[in-house]
C-alpha atoms as a PDB file:
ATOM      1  CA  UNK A   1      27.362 -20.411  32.549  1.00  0.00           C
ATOM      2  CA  UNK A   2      26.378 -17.247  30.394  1.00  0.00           C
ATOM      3  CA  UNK A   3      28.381 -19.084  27.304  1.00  0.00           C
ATOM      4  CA  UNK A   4      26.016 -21.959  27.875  1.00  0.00           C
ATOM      5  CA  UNK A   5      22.926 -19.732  27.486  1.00  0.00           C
ATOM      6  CA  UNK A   6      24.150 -18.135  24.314  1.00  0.00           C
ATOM      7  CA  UNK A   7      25.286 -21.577  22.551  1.00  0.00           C
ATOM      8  CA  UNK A   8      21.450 -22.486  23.362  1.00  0.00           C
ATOM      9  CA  UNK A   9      20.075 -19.540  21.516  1.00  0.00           C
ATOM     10  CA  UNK A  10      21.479 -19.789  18.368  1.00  0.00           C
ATOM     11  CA  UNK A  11      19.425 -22.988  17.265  1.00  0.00           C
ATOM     12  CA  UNK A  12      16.524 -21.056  18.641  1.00  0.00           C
ATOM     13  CA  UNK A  13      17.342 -17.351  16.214  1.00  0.00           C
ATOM     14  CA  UNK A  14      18.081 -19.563  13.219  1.00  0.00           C
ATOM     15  CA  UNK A  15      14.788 -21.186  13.373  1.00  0.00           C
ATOM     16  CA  UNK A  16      13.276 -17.653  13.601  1.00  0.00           C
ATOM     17  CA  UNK A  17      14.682 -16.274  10.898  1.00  0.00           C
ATOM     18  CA  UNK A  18      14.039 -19.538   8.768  1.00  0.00           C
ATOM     19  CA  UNK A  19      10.051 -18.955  10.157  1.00  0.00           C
ATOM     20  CA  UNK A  20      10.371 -15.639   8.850  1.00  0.00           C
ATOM     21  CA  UNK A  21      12.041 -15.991   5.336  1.00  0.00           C
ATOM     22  CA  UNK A  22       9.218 -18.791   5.410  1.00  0.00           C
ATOM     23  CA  UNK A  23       6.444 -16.348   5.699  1.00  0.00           C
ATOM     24  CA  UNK A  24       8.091 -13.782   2.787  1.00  0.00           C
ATOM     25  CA  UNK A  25       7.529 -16.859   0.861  1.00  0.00           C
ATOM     26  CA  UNK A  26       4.687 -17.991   1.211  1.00  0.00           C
ATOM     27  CA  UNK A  27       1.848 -18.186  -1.827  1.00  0.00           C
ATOM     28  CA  UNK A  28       4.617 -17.587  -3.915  1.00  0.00           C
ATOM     29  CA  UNK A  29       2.239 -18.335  -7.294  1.00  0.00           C
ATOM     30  CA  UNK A  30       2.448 -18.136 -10.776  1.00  0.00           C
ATOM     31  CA  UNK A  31       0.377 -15.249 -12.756  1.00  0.00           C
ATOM     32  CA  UNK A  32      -2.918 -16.039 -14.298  1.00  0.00           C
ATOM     33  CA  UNK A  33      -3.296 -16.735 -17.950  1.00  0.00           C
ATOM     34  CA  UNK A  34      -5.404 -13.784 -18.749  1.00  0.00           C
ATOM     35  CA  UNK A  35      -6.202 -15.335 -22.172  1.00  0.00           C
ATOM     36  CA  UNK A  36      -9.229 -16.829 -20.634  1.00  0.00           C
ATOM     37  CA  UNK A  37     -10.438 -13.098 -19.678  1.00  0.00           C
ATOM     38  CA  UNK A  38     -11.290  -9.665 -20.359  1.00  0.00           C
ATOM     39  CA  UNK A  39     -10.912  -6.504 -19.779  1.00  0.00           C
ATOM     40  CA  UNK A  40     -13.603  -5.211 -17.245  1.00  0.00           C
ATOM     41  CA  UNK A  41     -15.180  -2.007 -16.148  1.00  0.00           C
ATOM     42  CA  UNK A  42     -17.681  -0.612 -13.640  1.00  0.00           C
ATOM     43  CA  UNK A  43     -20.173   0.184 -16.027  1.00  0.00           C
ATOM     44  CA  UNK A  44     -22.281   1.519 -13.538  1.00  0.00           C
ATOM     45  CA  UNK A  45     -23.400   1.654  -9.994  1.00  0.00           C
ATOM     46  CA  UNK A  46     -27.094   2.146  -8.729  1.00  0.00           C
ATOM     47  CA  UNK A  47     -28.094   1.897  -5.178  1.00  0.00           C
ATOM     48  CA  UNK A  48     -26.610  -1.366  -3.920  1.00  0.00           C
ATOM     49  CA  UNK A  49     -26.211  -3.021  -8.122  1.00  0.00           C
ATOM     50  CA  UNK A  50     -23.406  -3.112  -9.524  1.00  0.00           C
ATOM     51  CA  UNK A  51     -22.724  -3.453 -13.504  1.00  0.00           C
ATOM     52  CA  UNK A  52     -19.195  -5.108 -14.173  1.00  0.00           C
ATOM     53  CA  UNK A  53     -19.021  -5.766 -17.961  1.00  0.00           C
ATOM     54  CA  UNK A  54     -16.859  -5.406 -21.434  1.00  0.00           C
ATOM     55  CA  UNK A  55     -18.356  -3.348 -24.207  1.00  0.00           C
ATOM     56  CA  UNK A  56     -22.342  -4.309 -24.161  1.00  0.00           C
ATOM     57  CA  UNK A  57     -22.422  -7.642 -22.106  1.00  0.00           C
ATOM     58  CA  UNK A  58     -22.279  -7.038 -17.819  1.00  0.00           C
ATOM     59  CA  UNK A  59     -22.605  -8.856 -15.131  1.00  0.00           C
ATOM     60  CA  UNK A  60     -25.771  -7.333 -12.806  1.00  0.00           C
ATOM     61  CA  UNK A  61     -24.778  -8.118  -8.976  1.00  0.00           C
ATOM     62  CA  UNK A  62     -25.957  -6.567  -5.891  1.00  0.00           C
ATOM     63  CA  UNK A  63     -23.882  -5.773  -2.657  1.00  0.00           C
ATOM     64  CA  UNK A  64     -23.860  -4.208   0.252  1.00  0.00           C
ATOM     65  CA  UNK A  65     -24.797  -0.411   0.465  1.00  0.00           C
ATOM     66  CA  UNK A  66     -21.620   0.326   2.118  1.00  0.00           C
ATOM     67  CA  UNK A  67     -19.726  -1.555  -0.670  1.00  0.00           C
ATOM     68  CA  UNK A  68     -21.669  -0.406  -3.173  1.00  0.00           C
ATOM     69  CA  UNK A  69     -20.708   3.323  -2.368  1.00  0.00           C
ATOM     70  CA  UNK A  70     -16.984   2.413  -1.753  1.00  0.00           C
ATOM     71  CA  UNK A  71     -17.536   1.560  -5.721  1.00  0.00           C
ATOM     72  CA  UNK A  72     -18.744   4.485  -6.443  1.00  0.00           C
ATOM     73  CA  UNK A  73     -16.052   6.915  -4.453  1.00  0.00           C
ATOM     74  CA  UNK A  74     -13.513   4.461  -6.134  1.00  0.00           C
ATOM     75  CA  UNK A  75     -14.956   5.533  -9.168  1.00  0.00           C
ATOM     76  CA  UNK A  76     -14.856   9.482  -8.497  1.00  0.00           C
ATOM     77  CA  UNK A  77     -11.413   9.447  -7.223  1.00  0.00           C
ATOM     78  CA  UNK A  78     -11.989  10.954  -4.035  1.00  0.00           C
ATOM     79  CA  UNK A  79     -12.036  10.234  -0.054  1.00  0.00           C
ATOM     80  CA  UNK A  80     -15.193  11.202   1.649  1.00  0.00           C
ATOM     81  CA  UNK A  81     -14.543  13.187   5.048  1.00  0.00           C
ATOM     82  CA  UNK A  82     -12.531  10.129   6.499  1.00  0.00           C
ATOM     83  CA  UNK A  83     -10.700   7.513   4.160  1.00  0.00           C
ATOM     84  CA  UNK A  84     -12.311   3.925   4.523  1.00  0.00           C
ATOM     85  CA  UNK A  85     -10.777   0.821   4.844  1.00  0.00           C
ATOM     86  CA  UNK A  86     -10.383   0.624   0.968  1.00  0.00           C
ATOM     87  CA  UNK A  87      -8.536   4.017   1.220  1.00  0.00           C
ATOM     88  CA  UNK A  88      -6.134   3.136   3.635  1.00  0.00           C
ATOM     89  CA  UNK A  89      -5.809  -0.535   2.088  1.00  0.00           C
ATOM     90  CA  UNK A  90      -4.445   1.157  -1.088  1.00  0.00           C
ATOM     91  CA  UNK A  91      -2.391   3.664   1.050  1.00  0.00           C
ATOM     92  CA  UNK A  92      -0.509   0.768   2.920  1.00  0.00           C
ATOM     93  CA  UNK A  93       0.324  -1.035  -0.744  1.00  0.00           C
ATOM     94  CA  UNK A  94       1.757   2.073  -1.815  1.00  0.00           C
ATOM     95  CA  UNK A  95       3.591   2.722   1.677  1.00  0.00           C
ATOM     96  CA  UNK A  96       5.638  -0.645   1.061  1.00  0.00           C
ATOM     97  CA  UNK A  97       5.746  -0.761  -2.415  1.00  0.00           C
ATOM     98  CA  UNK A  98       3.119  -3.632  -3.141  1.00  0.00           C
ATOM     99  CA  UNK A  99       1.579  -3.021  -6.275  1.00  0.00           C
ATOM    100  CA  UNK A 100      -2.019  -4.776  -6.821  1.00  0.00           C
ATOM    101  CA  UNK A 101      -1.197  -6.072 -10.000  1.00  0.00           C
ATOM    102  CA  UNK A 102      -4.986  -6.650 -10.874  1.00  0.00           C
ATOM    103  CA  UNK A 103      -8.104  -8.355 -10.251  1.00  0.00           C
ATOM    104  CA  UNK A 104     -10.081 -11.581 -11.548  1.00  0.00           C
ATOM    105  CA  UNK A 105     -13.411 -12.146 -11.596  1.00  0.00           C
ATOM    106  CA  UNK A 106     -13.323 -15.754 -12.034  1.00  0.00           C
ATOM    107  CA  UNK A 107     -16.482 -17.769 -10.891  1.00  0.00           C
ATOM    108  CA  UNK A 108     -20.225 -18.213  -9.889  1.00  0.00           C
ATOM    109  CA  UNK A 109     -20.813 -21.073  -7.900  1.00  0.00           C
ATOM    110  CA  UNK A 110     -24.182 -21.852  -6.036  1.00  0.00           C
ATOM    111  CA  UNK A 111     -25.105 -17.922  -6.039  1.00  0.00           C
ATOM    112  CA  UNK A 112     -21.594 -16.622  -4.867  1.00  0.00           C
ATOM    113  CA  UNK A 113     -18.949 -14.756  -6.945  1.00  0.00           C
ATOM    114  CA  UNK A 114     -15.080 -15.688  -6.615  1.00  0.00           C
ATOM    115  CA  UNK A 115     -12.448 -13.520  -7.281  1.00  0.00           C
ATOM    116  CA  UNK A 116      -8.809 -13.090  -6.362  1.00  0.00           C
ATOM    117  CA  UNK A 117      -6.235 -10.136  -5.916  1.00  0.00           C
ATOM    118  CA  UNK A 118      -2.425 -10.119  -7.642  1.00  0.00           C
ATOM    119  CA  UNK A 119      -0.114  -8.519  -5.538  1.00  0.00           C
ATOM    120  CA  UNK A 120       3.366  -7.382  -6.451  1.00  0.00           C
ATOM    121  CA  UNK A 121       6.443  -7.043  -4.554  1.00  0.00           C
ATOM    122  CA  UNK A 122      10.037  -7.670  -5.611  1.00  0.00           C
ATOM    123  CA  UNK A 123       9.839 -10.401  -7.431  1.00  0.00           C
ATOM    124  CA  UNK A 124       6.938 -12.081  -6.025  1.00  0.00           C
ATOM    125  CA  UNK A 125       3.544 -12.632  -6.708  1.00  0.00           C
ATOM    126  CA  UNK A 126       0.510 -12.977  -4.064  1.00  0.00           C
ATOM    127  CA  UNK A 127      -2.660 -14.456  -5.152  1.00  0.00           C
ATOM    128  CA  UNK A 128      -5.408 -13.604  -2.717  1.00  0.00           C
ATOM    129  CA  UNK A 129      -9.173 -14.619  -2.364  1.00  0.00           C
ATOM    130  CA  UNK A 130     -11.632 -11.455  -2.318  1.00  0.00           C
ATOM    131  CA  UNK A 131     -14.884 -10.431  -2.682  1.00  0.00           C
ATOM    132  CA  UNK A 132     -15.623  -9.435  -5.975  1.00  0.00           C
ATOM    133  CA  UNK A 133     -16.851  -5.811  -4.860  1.00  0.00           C
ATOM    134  CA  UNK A 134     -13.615  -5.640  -2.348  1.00  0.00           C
ATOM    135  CA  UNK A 135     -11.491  -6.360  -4.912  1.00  0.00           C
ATOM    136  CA  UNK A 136     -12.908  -4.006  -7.632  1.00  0.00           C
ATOM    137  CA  UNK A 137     -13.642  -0.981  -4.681  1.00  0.00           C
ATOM    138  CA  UNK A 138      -9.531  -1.474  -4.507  1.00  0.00           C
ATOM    139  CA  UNK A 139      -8.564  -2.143  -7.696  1.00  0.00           C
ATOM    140  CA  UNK A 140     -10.418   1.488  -8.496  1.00  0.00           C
ATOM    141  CA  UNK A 141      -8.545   3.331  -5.815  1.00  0.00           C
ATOM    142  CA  UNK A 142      -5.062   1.960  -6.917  1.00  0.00           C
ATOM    143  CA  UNK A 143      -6.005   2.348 -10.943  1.00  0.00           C
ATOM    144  CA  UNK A 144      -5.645  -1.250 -11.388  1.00  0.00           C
ATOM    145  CA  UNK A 145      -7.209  -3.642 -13.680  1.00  0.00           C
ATOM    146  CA  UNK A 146      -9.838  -5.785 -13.371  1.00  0.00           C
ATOM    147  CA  UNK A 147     -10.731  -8.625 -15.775  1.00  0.00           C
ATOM    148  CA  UNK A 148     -13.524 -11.295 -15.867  1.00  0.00           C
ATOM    149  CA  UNK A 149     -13.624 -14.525 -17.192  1.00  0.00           C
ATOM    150  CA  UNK A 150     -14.407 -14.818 -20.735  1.00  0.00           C
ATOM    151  CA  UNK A 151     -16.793 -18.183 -20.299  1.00  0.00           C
ATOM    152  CA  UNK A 152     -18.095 -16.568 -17.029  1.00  0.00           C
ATOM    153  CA  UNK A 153     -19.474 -12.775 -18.603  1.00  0.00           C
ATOM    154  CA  UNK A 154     -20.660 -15.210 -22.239  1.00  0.00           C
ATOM    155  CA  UNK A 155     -22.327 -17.316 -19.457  1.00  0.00           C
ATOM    156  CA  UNK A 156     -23.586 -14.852 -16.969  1.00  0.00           C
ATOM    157  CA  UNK A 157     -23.483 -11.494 -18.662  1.00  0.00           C
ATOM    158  CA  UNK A 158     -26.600  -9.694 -19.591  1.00  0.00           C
ATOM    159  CA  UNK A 159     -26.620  -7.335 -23.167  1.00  0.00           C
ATOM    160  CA  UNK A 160     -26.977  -4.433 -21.803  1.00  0.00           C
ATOM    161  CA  UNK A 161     -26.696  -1.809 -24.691  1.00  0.00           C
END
């Protein structure tokens, strides 16, 4: 009777390891062009505005006060008395060797921004949907880039020099 219980399992721990392989698949995607964008930096950070820009043209955004100062620690490099979700974000990529490849600032759309993550491991890329100031507050803490879209900054960007 035990022999009939084990047959019956092993349909059962194939399809979990097929489920599984499944999920270290999934959103499998191919990189972005980054011909369409540019090179961005926190230009500056005041209160709860942010400037995101390339050489003399930013984008002007405002953001929480919380996010706004995870921007700005991002920027100094250091951990206030506790780390913050950012902190230990960037601690568990490095823990198991993800590597956020960079960010894109790719869209305005009825008053929102849109931007997306790259994550590395192996040979696979994950393409992830962020906030704009999530993804930049992490892209600071693990020295990654960040780019905007070309059109977007020529279309949105102030002169600000």
């Amino acid at each position: 009777m035990s022999k009939i219980k084990k047959s019956n399992r092993l349909p059962f721990i194939f399809f979990i390891i097929f489920v599984l392989f499944s999920f270290a698949s999934i959103a499998i995607v191919n990189v972005t062009n980054l011909e369409d964008y540019v090179v961005a930096d926190v230009l500056q950070v005041s209160e709860n505005t942010v400037l995101l820009g390339n050489n003399c043209t930013a984008i002007i955004s405002d953001t929480s006060p919380e996010r706004a100062q995870a921007i700005q620690t991002g920027i100094k490099g250091v951990i206030d008395q506790r780390p913050n979700t950012y902190d230990i974000f960037a601690e568990t990529l490095r823990s198991f060797n993800i590597t956020l490849e960079y960010v894109t600032l790719d869209s305005f759309v009825n008053g929102t921004y849109y931007a997306n993550l790259y994550l590395s491991s192996t040979n696979k890329i994950l393409k992830i949907d962020v906030k704009p100031s999530d993804g930049i507050a992490l892209a600071l803490r693990t020295n990654s880039t960040i780019y905007i879209n070309r059109t977007l900054l020529q279309e949105i960007g102030k002169n600000i020099c």
